[in-house]
C-alpha atoms as a PDB file:
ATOM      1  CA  UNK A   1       0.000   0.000   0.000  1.00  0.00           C
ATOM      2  CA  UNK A   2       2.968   2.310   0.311  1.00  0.00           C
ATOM      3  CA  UNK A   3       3.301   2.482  -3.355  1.00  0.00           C
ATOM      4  CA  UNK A   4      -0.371   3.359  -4.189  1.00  0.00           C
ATOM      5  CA  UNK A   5       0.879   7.168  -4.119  1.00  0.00           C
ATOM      6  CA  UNK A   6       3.628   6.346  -6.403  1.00  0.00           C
ATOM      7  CA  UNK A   7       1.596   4.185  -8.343  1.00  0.00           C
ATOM      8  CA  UNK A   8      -1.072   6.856  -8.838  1.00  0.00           C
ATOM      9  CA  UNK A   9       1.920   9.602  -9.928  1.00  0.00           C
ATOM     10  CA  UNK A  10       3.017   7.359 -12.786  1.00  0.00           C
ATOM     11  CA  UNK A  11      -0.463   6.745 -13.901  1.00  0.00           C
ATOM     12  CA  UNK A  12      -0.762  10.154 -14.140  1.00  0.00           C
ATOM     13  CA  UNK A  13       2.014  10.971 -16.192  1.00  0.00           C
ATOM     14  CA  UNK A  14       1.049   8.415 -18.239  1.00  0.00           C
ATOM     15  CA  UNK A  15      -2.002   9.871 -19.181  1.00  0.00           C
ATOM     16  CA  UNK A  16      -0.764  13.207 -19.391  1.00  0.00           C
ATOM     17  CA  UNK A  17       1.829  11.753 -21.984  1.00  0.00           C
ATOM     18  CA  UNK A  18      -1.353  10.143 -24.020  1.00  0.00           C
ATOM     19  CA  UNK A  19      -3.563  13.492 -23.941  1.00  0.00           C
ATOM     20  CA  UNK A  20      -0.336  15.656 -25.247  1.00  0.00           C
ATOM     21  CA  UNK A  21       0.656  13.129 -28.213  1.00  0.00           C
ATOM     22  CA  UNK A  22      -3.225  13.246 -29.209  1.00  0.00           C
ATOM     23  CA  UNK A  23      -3.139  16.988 -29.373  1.00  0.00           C
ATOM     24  CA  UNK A  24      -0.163  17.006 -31.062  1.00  0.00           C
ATOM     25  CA  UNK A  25      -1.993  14.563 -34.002  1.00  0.00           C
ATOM     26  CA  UNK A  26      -4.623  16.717 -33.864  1.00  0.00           C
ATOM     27  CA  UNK A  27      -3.138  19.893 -34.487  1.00  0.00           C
ATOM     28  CA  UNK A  28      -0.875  18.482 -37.638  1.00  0.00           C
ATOM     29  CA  UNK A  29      -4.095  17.190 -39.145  1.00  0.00           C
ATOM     30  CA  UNK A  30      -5.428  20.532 -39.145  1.00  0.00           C
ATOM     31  CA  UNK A  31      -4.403  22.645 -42.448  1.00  0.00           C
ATOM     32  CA  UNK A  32      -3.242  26.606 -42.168  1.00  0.00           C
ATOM     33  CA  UNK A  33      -6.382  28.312 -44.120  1.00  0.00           C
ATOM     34  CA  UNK A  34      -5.177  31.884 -45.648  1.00  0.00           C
ATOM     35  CA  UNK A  35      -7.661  33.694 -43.072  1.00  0.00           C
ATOM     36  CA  UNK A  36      -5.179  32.213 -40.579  1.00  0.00           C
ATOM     37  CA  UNK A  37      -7.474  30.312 -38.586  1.00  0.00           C
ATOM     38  CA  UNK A  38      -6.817  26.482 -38.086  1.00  0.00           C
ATOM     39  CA  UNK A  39      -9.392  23.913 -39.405  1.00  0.00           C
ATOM     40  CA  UNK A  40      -9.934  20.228 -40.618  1.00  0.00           C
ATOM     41  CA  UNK A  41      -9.660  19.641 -44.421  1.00  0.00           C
ATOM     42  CA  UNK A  42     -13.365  17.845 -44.172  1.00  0.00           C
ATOM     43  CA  UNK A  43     -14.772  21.191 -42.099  1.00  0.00           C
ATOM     44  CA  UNK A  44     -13.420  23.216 -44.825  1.00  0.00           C
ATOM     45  CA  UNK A  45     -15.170  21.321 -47.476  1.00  0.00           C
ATOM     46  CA  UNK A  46     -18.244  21.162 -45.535  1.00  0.00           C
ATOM     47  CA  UNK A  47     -18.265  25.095 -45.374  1.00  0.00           C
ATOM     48  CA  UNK A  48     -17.535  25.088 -48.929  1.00  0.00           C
ATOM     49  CA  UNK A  49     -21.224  23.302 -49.208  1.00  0.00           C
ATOM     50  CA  UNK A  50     -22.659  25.439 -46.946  1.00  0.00           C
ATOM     51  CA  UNK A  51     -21.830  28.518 -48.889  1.00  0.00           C
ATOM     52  CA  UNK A  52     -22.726  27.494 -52.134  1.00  0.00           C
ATOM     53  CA  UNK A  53     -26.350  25.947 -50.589  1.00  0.00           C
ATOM     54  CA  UNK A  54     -27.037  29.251 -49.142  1.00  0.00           C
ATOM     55  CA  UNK A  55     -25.972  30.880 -52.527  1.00  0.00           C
ATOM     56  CA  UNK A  56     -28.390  28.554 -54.275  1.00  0.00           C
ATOM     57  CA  UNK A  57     -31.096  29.535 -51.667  1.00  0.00           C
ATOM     58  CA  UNK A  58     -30.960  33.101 -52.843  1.00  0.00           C
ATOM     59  CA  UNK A  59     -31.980  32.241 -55.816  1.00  0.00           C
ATOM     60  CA  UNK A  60     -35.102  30.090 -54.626  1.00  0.00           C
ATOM     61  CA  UNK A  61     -38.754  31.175 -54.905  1.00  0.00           C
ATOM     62  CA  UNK A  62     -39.515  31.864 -51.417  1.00  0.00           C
ATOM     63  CA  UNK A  63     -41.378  34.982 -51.046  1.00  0.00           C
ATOM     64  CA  UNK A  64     -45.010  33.841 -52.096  1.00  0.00           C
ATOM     65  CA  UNK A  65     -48.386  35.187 -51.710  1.00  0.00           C
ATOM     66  CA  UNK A  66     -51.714  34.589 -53.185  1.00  0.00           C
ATOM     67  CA  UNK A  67     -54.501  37.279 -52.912  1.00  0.00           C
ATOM     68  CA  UNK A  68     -58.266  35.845 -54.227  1.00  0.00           C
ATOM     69  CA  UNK A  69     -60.973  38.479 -55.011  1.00  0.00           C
ATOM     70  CA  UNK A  70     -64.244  38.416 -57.535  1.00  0.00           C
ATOM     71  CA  UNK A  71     -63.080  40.837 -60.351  1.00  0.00           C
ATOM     72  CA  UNK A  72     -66.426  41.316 -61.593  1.00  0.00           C
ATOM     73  CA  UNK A  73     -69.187  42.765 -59.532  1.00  0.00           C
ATOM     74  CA  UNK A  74     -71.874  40.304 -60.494  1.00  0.00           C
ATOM     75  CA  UNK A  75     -69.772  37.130 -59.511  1.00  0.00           C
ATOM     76  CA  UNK A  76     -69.087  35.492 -55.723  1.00  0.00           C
ATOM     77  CA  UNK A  77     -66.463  33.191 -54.531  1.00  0.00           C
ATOM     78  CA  UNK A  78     -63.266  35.148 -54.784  1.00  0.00           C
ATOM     79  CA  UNK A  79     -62.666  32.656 -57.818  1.00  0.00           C
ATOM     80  CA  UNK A  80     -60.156  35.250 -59.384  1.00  0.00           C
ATOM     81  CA  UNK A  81     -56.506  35.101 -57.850  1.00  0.00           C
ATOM     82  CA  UNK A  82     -53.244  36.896 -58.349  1.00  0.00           C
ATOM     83  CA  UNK A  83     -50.157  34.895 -57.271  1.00  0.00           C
ATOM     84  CA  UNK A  84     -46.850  36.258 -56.389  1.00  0.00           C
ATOM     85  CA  UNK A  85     -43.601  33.948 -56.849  1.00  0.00           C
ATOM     86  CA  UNK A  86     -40.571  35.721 -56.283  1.00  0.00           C
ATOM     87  CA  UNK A  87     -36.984  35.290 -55.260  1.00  0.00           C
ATOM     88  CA  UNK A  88     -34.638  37.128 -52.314  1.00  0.00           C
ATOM     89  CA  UNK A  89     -33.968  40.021 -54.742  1.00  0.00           C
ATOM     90  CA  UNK A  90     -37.407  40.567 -56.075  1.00  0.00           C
ATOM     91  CA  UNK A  91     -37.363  38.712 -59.307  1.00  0.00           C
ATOM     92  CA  UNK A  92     -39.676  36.420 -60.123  1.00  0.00           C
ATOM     93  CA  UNK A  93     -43.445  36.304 -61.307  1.00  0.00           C
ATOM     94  CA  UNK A  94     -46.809  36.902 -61.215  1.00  0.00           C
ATOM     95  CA  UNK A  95     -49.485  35.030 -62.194  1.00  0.00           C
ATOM     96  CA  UNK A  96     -53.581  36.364 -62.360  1.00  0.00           C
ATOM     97  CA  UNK A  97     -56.490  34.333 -62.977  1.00  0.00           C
ATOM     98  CA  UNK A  98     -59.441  36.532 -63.785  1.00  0.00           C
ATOM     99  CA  UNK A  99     -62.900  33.904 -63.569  1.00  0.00           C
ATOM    100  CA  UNK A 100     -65.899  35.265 -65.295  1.00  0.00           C
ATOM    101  CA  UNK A 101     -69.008  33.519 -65.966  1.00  0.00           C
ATOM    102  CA  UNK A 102     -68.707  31.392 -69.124  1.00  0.00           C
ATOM    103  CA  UNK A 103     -64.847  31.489 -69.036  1.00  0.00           C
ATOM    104  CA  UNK A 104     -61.270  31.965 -67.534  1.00  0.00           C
ATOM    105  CA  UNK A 105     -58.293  33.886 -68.250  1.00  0.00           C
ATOM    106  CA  UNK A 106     -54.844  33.603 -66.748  1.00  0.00           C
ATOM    107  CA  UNK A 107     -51.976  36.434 -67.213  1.00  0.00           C
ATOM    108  CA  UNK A 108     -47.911  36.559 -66.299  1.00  0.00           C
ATOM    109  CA  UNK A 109     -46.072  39.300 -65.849  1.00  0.00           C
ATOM    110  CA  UNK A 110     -42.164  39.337 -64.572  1.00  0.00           C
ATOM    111  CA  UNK A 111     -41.230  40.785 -61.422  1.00  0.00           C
ATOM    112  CA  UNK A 112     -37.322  42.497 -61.202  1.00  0.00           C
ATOM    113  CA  UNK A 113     -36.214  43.913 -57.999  1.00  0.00           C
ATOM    114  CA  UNK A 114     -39.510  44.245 -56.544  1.00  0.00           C
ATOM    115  CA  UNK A 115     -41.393  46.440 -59.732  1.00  0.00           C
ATOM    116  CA  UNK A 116     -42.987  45.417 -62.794  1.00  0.00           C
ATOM    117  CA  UNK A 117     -42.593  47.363 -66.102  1.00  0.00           C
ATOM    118  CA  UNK A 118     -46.168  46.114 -67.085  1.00  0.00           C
ATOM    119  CA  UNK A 119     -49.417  47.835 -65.119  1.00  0.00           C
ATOM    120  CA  UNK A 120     -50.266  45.484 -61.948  1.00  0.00           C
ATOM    121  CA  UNK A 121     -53.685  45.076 -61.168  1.00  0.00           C
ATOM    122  CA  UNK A 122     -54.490  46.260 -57.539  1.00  0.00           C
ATOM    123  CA  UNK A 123     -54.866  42.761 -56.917  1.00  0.00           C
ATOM    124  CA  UNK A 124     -51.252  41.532 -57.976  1.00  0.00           C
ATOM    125  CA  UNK A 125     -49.761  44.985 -56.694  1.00  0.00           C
ATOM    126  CA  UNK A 126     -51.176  43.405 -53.188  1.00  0.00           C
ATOM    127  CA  UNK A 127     -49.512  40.338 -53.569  1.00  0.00           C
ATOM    128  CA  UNK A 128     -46.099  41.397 -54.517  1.00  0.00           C
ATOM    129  CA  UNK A 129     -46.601  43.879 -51.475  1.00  0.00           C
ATOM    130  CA  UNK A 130     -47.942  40.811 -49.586  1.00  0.00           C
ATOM    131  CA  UNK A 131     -44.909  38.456 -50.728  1.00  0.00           C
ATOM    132  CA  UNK A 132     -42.228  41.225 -49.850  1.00  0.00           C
ATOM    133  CA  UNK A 133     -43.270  41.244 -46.291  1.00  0.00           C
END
């Protein structure tokens, strides 16, 4: 029992030996990146993906709206509809379906940066207005 404290010392040491050759591994298998910060060739490849996913994001159709009304006065059902599709910068589409009684008629104008060069309808002015928010 005398050399349980001696005992225990050496273990120690042992283990401290271990944990500093594991750090050392792991800091050689991390690569210098020109920012100067220290990272793992697979992290670096993951942010790679990262960045070009949320690049490809930006280019998604994620602002959407759809705004139903009766464009005549004589009709019910808000069967008329105006649909807004457009991406982070404003661009995309939209898309009107005016119903009438014996038949129905669907228009597309483009969208860039938030403005139409066509006339909107009140109706598809609300749902770019409606997507934006």
């Amino acid at each position: 029992m005398d050399d349980l404290p001696g005992l225990t010392s050496a273990l120690a040491l042992v283990l401290a030996l271990v944990a500093v050759v594991l750090a050392v591994v792991a800091v050689r298998r991390t690569r210098r990146r020109s920012d100067g910060s220290d990272l793992p060739s697979d992290l670096l490849g993951l942010r790679r993906e990262v960045a070009a996913l949320r690049a490809e994001v930006g280019d998604g159709l994620r602002h959407l709206a759809v705004v139903r009304y009766d464009a005549f006065g004589d009709m019910g059902g808000h069967l008329s509809w105006s649909l807004a599709l457009l991406d982070d910068r404003g661009d995309g589409v939209v898309l009107s379906s005016i119903h009438g009684r014996s038949e129905a008629r669907t228009y597309a104008k483009s969208i860039r940066a938030w403005t139409c060069d066509q006339q909107l309808s009140p109706e598809e002015d609300e749902a770019v207005t409606q997507a934006r928010s």
